[in-house]
C-alpha atoms as a PDB file:
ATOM      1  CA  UNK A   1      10.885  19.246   4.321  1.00  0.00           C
ATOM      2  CA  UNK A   2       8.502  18.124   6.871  1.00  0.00           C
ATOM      3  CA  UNK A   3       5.454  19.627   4.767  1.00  0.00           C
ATOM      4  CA  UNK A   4       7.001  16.775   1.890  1.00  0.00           C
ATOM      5  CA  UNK A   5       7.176  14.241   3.986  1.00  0.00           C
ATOM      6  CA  UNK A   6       3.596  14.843   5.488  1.00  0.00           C
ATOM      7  CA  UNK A   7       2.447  15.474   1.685  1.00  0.00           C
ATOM      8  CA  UNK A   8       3.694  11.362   1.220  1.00  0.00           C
ATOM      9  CA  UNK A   9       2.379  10.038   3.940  1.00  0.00           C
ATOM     10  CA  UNK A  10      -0.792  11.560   3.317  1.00  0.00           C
ATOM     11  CA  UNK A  11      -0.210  10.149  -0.586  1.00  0.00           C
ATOM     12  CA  UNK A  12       0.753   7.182   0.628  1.00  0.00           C
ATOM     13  CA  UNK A  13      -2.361   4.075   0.290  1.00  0.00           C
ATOM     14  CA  UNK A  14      -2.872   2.938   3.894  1.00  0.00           C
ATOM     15  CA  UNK A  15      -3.112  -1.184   4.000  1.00  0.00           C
ATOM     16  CA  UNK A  16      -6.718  -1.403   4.803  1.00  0.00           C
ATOM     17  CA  UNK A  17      -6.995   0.310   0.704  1.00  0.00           C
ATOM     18  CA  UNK A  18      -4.142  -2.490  -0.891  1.00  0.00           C
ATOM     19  CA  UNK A  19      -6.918  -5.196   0.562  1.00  0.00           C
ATOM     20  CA  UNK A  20      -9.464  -3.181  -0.734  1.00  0.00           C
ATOM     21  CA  UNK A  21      -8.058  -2.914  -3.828  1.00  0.00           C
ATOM     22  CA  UNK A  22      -7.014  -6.643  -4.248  1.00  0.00           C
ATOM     23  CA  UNK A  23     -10.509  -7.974  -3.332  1.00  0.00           C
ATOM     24  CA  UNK A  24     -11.968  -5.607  -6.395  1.00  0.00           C
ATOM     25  CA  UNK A  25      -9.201  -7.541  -8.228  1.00  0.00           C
ATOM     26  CA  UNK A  26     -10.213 -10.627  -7.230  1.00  0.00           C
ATOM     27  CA  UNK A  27     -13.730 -10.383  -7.511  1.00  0.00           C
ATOM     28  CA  UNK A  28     -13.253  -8.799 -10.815  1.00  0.00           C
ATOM     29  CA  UNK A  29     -11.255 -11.605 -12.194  1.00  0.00           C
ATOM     30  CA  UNK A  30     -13.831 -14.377 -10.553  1.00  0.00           C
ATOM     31  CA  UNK A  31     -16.896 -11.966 -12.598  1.00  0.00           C
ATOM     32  CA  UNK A  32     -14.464 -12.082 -15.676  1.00  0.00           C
ATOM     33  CA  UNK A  33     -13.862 -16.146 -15.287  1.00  0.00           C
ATOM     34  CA  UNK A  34     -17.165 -16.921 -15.190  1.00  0.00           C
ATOM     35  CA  UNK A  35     -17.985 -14.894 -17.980  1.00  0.00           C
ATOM     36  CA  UNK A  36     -15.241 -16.318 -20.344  1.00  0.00           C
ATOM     37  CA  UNK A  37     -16.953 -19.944 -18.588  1.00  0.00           C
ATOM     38  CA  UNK A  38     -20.613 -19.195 -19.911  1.00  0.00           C
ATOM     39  CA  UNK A  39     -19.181 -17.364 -23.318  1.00  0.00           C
ATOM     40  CA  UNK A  40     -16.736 -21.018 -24.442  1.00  0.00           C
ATOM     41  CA  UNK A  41     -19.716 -22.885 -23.647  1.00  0.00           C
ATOM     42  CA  UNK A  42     -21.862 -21.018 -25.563  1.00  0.00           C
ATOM     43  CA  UNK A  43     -19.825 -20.718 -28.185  1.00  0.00           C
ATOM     44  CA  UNK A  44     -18.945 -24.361 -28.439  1.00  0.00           C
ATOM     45  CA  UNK A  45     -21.890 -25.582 -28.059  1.00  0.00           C
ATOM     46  CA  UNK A  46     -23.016 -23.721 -31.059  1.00  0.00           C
ATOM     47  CA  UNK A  47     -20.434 -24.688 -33.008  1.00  0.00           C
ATOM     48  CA  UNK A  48     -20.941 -28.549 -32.873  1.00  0.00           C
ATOM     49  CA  UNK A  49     -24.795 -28.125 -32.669  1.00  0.00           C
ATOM     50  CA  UNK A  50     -24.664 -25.626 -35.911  1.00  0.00           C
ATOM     51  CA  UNK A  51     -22.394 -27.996 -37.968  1.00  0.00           C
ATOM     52  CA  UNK A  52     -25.427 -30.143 -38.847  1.00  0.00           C
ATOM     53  CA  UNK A  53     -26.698 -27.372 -40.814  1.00  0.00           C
ATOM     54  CA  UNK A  54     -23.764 -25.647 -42.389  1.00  0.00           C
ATOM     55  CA  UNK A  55     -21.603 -28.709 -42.348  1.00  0.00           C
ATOM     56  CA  UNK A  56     -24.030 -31.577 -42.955  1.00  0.00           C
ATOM     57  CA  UNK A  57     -26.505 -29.567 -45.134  1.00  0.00           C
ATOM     58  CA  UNK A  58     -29.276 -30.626 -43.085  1.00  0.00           C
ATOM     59  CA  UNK A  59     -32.597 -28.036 -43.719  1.00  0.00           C
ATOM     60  CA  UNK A  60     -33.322 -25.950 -40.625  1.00  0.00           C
ATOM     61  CA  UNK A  61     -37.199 -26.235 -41.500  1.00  0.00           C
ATOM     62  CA  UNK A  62     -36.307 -30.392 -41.614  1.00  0.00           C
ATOM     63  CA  UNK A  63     -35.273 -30.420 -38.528  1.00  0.00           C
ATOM     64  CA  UNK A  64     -37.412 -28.442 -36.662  1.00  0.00           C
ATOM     65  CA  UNK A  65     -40.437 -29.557 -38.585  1.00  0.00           C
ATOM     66  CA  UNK A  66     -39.645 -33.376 -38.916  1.00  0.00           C
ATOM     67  CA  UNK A  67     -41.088 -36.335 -37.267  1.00  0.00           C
ATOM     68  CA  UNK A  68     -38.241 -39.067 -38.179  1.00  0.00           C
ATOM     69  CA  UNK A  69     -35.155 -39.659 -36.162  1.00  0.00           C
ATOM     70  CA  UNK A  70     -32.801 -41.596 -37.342  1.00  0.00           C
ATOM     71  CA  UNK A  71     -29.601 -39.410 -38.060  1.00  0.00           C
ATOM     72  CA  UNK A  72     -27.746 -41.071 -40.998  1.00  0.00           C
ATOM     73  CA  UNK A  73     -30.580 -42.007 -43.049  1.00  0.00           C
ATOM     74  CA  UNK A  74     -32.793 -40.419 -45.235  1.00  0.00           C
ATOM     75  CA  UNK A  75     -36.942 -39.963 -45.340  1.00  0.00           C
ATOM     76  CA  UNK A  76     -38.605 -41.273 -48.571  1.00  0.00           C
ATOM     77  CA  UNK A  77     -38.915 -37.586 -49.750  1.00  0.00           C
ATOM     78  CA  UNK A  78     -34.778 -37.652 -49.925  1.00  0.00           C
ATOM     79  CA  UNK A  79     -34.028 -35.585 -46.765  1.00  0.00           C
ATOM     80  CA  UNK A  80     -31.850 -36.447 -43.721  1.00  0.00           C
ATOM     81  CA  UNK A  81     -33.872 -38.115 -40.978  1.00  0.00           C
ATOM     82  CA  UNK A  82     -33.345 -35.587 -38.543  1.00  0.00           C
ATOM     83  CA  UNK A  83     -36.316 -34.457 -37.381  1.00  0.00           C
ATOM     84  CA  UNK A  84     -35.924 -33.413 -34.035  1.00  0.00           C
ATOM     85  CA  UNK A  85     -39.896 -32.215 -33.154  1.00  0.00           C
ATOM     86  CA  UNK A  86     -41.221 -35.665 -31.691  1.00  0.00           C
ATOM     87  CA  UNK A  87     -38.572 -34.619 -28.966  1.00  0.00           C
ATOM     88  CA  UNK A  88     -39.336 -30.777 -29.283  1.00  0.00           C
ATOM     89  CA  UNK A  89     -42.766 -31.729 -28.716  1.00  0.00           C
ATOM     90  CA  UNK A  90     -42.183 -34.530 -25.543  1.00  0.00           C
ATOM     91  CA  UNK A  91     -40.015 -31.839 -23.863  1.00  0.00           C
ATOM     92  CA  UNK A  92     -42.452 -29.233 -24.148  1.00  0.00           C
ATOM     93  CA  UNK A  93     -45.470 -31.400 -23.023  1.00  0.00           C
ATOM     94  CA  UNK A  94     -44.099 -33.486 -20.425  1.00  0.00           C
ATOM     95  CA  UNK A  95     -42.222 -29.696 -18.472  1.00  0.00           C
ATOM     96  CA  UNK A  96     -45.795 -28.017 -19.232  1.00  0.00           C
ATOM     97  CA  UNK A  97     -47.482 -31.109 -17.594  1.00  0.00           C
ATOM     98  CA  UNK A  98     -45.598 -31.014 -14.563  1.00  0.00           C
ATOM     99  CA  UNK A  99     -45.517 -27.057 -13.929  1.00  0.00           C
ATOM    100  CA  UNK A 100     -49.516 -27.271 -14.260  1.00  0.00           C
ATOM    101  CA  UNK A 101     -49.563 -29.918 -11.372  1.00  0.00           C
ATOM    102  CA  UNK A 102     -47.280 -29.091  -9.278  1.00  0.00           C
ATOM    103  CA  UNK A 103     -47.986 -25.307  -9.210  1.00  0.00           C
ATOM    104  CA  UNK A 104     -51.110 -25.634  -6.800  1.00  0.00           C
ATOM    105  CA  UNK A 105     -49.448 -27.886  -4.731  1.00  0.00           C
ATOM    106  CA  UNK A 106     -46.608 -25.828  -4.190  1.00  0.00           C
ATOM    107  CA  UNK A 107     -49.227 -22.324  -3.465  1.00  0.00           C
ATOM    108  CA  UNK A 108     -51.165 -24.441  -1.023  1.00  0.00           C
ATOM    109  CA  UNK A 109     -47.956 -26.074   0.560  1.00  0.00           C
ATOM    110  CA  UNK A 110     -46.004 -22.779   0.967  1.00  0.00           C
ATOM    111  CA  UNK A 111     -49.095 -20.544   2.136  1.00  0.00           C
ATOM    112  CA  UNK A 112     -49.837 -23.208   4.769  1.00  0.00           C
ATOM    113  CA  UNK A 113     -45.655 -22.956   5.834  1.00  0.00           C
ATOM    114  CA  UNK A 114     -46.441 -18.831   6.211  1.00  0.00           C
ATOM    115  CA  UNK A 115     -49.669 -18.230   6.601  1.00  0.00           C
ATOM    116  CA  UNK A 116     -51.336 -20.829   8.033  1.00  0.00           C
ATOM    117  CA  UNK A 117     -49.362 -22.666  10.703  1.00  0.00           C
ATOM    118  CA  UNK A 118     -45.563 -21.418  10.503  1.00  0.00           C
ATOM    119  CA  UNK A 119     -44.538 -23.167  13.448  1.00  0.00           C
ATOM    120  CA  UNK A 120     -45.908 -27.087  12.338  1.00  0.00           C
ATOM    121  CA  UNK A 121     -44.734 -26.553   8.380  1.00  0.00           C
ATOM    122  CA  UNK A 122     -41.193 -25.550  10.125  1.00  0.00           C
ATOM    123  CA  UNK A 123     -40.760 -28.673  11.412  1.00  0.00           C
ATOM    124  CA  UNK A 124     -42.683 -30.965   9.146  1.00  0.00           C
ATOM    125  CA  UNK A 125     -42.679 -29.411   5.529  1.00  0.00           C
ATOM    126  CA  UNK A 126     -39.487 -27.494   5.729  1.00  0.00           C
ATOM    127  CA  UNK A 127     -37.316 -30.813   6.148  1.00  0.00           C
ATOM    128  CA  UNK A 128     -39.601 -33.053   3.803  1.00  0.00           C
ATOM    129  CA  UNK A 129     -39.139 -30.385   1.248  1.00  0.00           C
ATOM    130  CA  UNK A 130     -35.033 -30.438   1.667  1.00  0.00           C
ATOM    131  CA  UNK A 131     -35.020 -34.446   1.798  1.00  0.00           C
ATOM    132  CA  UNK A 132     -37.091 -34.548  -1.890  1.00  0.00           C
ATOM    133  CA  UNK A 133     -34.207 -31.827  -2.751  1.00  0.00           C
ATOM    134  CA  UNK A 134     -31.361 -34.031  -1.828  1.00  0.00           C
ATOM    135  CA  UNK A 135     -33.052 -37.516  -3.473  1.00  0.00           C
ATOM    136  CA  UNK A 136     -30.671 -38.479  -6.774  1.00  0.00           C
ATOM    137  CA  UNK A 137     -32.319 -38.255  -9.873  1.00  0.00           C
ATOM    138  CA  UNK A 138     -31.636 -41.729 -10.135  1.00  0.00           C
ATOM    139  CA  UNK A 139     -33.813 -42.799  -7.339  1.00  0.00           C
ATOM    140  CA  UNK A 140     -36.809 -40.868  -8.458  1.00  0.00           C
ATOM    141  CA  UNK A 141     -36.039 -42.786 -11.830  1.00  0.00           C
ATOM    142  CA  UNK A 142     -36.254 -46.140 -10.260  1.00  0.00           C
ATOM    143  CA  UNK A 143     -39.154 -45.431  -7.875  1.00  0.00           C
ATOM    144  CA  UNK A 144     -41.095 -44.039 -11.334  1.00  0.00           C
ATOM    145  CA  UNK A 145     -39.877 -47.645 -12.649  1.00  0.00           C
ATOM    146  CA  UNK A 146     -41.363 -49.336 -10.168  1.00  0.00           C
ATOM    147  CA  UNK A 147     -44.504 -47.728  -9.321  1.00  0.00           C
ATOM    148  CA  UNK A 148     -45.738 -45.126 -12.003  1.00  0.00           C
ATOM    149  CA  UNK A 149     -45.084 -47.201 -14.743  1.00  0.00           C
ATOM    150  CA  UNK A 150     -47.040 -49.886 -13.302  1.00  0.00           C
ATOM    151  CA  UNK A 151     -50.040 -47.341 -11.911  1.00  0.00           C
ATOM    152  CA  UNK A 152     -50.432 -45.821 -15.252  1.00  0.00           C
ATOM    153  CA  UNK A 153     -50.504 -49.441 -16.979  1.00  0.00           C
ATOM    154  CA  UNK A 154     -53.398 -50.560 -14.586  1.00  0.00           C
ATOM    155  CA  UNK A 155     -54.934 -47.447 -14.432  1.00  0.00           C
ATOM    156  CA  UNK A 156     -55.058 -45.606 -17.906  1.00  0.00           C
ATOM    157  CA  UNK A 157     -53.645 -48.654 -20.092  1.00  0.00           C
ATOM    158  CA  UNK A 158     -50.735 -48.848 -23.056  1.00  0.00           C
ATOM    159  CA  UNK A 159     -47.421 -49.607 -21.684  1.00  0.00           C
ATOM    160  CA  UNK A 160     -47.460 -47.651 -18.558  1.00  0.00           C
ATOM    161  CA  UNK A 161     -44.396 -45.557 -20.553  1.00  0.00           C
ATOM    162  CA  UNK A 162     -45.164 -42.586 -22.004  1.00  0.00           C
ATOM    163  CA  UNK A 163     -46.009 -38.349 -21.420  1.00  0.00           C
ATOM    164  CA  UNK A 164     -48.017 -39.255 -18.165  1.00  0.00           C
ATOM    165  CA  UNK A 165     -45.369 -41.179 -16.326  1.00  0.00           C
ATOM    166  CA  UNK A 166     -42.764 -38.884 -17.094  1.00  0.00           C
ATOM    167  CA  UNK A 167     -45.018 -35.748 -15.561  1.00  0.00           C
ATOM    168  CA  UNK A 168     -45.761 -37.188 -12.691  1.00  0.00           C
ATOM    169  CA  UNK A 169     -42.138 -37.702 -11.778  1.00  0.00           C
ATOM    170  CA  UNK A 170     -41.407 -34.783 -12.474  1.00  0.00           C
ATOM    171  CA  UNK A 171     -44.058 -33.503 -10.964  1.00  0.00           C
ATOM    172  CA  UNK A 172     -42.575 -34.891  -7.496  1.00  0.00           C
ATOM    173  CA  UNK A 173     -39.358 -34.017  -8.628  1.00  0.00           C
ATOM    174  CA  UNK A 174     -39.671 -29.996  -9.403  1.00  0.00           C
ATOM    175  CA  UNK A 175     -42.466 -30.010  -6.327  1.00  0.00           C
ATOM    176  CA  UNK A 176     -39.774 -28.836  -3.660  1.00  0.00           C
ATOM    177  CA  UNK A 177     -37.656 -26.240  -6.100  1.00  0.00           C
ATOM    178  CA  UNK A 178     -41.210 -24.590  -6.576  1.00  0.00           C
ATOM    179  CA  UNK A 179     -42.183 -24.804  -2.875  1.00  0.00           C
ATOM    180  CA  UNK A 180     -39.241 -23.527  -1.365  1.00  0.00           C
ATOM    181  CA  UNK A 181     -38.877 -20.026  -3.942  1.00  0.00           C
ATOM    182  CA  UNK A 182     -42.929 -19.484  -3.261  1.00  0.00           C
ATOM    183  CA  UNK A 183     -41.949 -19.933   0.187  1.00  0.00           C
ATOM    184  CA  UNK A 184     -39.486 -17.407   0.091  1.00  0.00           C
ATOM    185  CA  UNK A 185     -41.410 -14.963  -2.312  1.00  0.00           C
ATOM    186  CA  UNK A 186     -44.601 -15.441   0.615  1.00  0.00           C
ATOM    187  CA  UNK A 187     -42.038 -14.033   3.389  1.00  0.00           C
ATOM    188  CA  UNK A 188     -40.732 -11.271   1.542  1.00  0.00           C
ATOM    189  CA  UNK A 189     -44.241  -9.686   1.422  1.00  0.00           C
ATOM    190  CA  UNK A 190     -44.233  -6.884   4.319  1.00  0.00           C
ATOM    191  CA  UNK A 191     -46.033  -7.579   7.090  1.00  0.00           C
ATOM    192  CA  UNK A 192     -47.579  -4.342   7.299  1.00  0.00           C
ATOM    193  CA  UNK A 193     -49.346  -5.491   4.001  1.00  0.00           C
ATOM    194  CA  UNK A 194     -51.244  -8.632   6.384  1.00  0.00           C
ATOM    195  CA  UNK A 195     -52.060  -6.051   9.072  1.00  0.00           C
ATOM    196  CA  UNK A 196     -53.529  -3.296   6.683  1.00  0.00           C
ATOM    197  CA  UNK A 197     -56.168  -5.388   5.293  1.00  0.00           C
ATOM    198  CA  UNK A 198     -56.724  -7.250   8.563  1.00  0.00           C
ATOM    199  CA  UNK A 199     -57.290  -3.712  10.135  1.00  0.00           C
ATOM    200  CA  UNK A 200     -59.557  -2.838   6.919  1.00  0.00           C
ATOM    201  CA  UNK A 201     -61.861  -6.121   8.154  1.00  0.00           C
ATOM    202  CA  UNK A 202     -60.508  -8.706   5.909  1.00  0.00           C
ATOM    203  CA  UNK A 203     -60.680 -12.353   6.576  1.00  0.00           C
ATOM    204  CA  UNK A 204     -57.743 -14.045   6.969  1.00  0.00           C
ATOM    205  CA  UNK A 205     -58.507 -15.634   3.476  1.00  0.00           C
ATOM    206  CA  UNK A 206     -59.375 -12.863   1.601  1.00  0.00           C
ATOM    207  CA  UNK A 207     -55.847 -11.245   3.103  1.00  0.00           C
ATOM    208  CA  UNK A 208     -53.903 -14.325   1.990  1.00  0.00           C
ATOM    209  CA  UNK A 209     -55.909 -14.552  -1.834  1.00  0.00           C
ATOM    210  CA  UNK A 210     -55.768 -10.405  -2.585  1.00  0.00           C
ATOM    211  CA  UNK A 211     -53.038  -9.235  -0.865  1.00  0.00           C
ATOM    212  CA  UNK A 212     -50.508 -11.613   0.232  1.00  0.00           C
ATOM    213  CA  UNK A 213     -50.659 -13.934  -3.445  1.00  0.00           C
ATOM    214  CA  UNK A 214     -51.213 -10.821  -5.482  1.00  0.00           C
ATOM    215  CA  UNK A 215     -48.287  -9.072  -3.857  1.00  0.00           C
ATOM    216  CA  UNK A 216     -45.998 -12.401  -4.233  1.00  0.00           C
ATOM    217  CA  UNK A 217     -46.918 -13.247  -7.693  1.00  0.00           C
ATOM    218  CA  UNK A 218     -43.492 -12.009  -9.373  1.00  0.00           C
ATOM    219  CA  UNK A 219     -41.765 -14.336  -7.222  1.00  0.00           C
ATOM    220  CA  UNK A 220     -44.241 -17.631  -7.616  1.00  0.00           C
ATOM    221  CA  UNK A 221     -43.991 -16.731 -11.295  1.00  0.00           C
ATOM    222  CA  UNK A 222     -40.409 -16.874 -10.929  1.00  0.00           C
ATOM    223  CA  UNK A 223     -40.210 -20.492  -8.865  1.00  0.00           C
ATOM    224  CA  UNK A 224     -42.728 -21.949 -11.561  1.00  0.00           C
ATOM    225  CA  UNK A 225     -40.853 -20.820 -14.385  1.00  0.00           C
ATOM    226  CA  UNK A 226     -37.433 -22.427 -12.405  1.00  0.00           C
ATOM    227  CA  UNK A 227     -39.576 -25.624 -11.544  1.00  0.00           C
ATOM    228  CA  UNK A 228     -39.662 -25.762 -15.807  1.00  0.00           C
ATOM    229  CA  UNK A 229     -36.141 -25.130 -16.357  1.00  0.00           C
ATOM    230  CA  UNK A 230     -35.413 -28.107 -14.328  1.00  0.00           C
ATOM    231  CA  UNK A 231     -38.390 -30.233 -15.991  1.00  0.00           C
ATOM    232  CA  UNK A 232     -36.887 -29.088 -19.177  1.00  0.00           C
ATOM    233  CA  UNK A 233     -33.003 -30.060 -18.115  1.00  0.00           C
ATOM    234  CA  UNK A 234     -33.722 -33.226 -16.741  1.00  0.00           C
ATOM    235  CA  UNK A 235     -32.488 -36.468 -18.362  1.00  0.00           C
ATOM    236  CA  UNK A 236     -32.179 -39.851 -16.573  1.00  0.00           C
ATOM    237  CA  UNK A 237     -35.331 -39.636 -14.393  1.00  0.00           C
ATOM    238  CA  UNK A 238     -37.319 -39.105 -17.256  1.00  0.00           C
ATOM    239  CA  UNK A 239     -35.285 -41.543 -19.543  1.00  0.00           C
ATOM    240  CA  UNK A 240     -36.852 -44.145 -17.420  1.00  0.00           C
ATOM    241  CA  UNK A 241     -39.853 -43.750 -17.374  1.00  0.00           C
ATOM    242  CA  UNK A 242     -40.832 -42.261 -21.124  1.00  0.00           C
ATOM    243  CA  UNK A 243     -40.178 -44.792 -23.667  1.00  0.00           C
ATOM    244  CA  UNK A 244     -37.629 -43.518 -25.278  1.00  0.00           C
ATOM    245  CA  UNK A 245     -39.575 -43.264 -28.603  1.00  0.00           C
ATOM    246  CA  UNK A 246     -38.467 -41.036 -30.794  1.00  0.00           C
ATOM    247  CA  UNK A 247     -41.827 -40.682 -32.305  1.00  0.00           C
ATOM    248  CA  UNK A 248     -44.692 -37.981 -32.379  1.00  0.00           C
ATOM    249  CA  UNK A 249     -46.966 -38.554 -28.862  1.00  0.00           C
ATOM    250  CA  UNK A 250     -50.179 -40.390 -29.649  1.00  0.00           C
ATOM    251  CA  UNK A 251     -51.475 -39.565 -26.272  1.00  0.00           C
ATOM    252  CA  UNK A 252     -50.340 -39.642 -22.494  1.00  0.00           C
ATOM    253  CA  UNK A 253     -50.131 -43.050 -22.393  1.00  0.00           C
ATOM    254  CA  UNK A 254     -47.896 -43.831 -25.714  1.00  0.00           C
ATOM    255  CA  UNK A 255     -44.145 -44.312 -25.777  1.00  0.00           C
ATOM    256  CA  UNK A 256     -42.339 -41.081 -26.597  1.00  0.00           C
ATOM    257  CA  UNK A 257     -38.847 -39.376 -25.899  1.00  0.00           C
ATOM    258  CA  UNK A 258     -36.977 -35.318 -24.539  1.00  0.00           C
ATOM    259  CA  UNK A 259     -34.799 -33.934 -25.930  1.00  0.00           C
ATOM    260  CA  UNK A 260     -32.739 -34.983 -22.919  1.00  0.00           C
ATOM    261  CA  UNK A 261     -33.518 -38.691 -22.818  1.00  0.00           C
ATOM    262  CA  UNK A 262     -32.244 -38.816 -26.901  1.00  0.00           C
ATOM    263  CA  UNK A 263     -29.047 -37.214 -25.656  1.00  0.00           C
ATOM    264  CA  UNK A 264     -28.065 -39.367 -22.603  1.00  0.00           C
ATOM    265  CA  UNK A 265     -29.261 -42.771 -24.824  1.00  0.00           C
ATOM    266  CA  UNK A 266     -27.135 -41.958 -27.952  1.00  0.00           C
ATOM    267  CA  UNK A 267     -24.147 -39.411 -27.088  1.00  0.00           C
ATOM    268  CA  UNK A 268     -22.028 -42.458 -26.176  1.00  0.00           C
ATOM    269  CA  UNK A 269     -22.890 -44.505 -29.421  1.00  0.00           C
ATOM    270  CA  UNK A 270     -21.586 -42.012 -31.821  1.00  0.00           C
ATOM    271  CA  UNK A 271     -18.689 -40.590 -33.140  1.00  0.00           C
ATOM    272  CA  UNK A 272     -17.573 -37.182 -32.893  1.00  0.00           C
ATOM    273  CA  UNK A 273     -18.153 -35.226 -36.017  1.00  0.00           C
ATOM    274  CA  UNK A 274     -20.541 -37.682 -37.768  1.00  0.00           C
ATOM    275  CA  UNK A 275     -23.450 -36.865 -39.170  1.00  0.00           C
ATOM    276  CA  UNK A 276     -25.273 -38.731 -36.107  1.00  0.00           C
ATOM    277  CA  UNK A 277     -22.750 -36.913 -33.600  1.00  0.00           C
ATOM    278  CA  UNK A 278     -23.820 -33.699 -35.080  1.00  0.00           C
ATOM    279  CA  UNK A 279     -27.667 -33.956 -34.962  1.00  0.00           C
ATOM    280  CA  UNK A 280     -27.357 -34.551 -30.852  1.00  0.00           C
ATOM    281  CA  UNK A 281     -25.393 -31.433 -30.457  1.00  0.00           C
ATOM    282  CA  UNK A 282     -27.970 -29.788 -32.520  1.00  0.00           C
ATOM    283  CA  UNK A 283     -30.585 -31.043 -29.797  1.00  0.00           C
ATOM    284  CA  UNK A 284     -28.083 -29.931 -26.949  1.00  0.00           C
ATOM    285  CA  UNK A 285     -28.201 -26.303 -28.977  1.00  0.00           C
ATOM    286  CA  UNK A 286     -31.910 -26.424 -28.739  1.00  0.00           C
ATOM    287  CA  UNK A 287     -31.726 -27.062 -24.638  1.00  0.00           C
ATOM    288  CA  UNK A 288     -28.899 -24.593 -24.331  1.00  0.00           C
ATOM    289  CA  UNK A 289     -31.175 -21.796 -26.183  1.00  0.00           C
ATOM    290  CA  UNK A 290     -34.217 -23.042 -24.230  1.00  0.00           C
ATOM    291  CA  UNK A 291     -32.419 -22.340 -20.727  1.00  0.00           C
ATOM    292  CA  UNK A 292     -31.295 -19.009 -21.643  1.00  0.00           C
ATOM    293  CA  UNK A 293     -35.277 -18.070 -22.239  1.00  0.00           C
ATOM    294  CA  UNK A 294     -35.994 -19.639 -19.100  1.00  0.00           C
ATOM    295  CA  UNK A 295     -33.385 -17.650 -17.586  1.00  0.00           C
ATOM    296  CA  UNK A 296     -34.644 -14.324 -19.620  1.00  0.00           C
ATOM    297  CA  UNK A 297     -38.191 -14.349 -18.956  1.00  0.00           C
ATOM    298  CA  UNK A 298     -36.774 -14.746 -15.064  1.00  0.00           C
ATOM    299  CA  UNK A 299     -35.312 -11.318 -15.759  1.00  0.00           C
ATOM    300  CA  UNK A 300     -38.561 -10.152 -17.163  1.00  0.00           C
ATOM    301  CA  UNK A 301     -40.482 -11.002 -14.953  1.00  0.00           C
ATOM    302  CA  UNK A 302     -37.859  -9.574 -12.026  1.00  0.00           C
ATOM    303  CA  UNK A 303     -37.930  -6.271 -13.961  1.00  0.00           C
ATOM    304  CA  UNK A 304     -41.688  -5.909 -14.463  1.00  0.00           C
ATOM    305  CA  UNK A 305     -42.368  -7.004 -10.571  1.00  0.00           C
ATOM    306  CA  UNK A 306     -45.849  -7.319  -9.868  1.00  0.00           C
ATOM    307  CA  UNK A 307     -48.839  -7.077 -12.587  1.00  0.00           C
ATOM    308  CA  UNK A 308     -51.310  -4.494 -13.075  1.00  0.00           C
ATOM    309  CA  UNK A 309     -54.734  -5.552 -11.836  1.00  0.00           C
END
């Protein structure tokens, strides 16, 4: 009898393992959530953005190889004005533009936090970098308004709207997200790393350009290719500034249009499940699939960590 009852107590799940248990539960059913989150979204994103095709009739080559927008009509040739490229093309150039500017600025700014004089970028940088974080998009849109606009007028001519204004704020705006990860991917090199080739009679330079960079480059990879997500993603800031032309870029300096500044200007003018409604879910398809290769090639590059020299 007293083996039985010693045999159930034994059995028996103490309460430290019920709490155990319901915080697997929980964070099961938070994984699960967020899951079934990302999954309706995709799917219903898809659905409105793939209804200009199936529903519509509208060519995929047409859209993704046409120059006019103007959802509704038709080209001289008979097709539906749909041609989302111009705005293929402005959100490609204007992210591409910004990443290749900002990128050294963010190298030199983050190895002069960690290498160069930790204790002056902690108290300078750090805090200028988290006050460009916290700045509304809104503001940067204005402030572009007000004095890229007019800069690139006086400076390289046309309208002062255009490719060129629209990198350069973004060029301020993605600065900090790209600083602050190379910052981070700088401090998780070991320190034994610094000291080996220090020890082997390496300059502080040629420790910080062979070993500490090479080491880090995975993770600067990884910041520049999040500084382009949010390039890519961003809407009113760049709505501003750009035009808002939905025509194929001349140059820098000419009025043209994103993907996102099309969206913001003419979601609210349309109504759902018309042929005009459809064509800017098609473009919010386009952004949708574009993030999720952002976020992929972040996986690759996590996976393949640093290159081969």
């Amino acid at each position: 009898m007293q083996n039985q009852k010693l045999a159930k107590q034994l059995m028996k799940k103490s309460k430290t393992a019920r709490y155990e248990r319901f915080g697997r539960l929980l964070s099961l059913s938070a994984l699960l959530l967020i899951m079934a989150i990302v999954l309706g979204i995709i799917v219903f994103v898809a659905s409105k953005g793939l209804a200009t095709f199936f529903k519509d009739g509208v060519s995929v080559k047409d859209f993704f190889t046409g120059t006019l927008w103007n959802p509704g009509t038709k080209t001289p040739s008979g097709h539906q004005a749909v041609g989302a490229l111009p705005m293929i093309v402005g959100s490609f150039l204007v992210t591409i533009l910004a990443a290749l500017l900002s990128t050294p600025f963010a190298i030199g700014t983050a190895v002069y936090m960690t290498e160069i004089s930790p204790k002056r970028g902690a108290k300078i940088l750090q805090p200028v970098t988290e006050l460009l974080v916290g700045i509304p998009s809104v503001v940067y849109g204005f402030i572009g308004l007000s004095v890229v606009v007019p800069f690139v007028r006086n400076t390289f001519g046309g309208s002062g709207f255009g490719i060129l204004s629209g990198t350069f704020v973004l060029f301020v705006m993605i600065l900090p997200t790209i600083v602050s990860m190379t910052v981070d991917a700088l401090k998780g090199v070991p320190q034994f790393y610094r000291q080996a080739s220090l020890a082997l009679g390496a300059t502080k330079w040629q420790t910080i350009w062979k070993v500490v960079l090479r080491a880090a480059t995975p993770g600067i990879l990884t910041a520049v290719v999040f500084g382009m997500a949010r390039a890519f993603g961003e809407a009113l800031a760049v709505q501003m500034v750009i035009g808002n032309a939905a025509l194929m870029p001349q140059n820098l300096t000419s009025p043209a249009s994103t993907l996102t500044s099309v969206l913001t200007a003419g979601m609210g003018n349309t109504v759902m499940g018309s042929m005009q409604n459809d064509a800017l879910w098609s473009l919010a398809l386009v952004l949708l699939v574009m993030s999720l290769f952002f976020n992929l090639v972040v996986h690759m590059i996590g996976r393949k960590g640093a290159f081969k020299k």
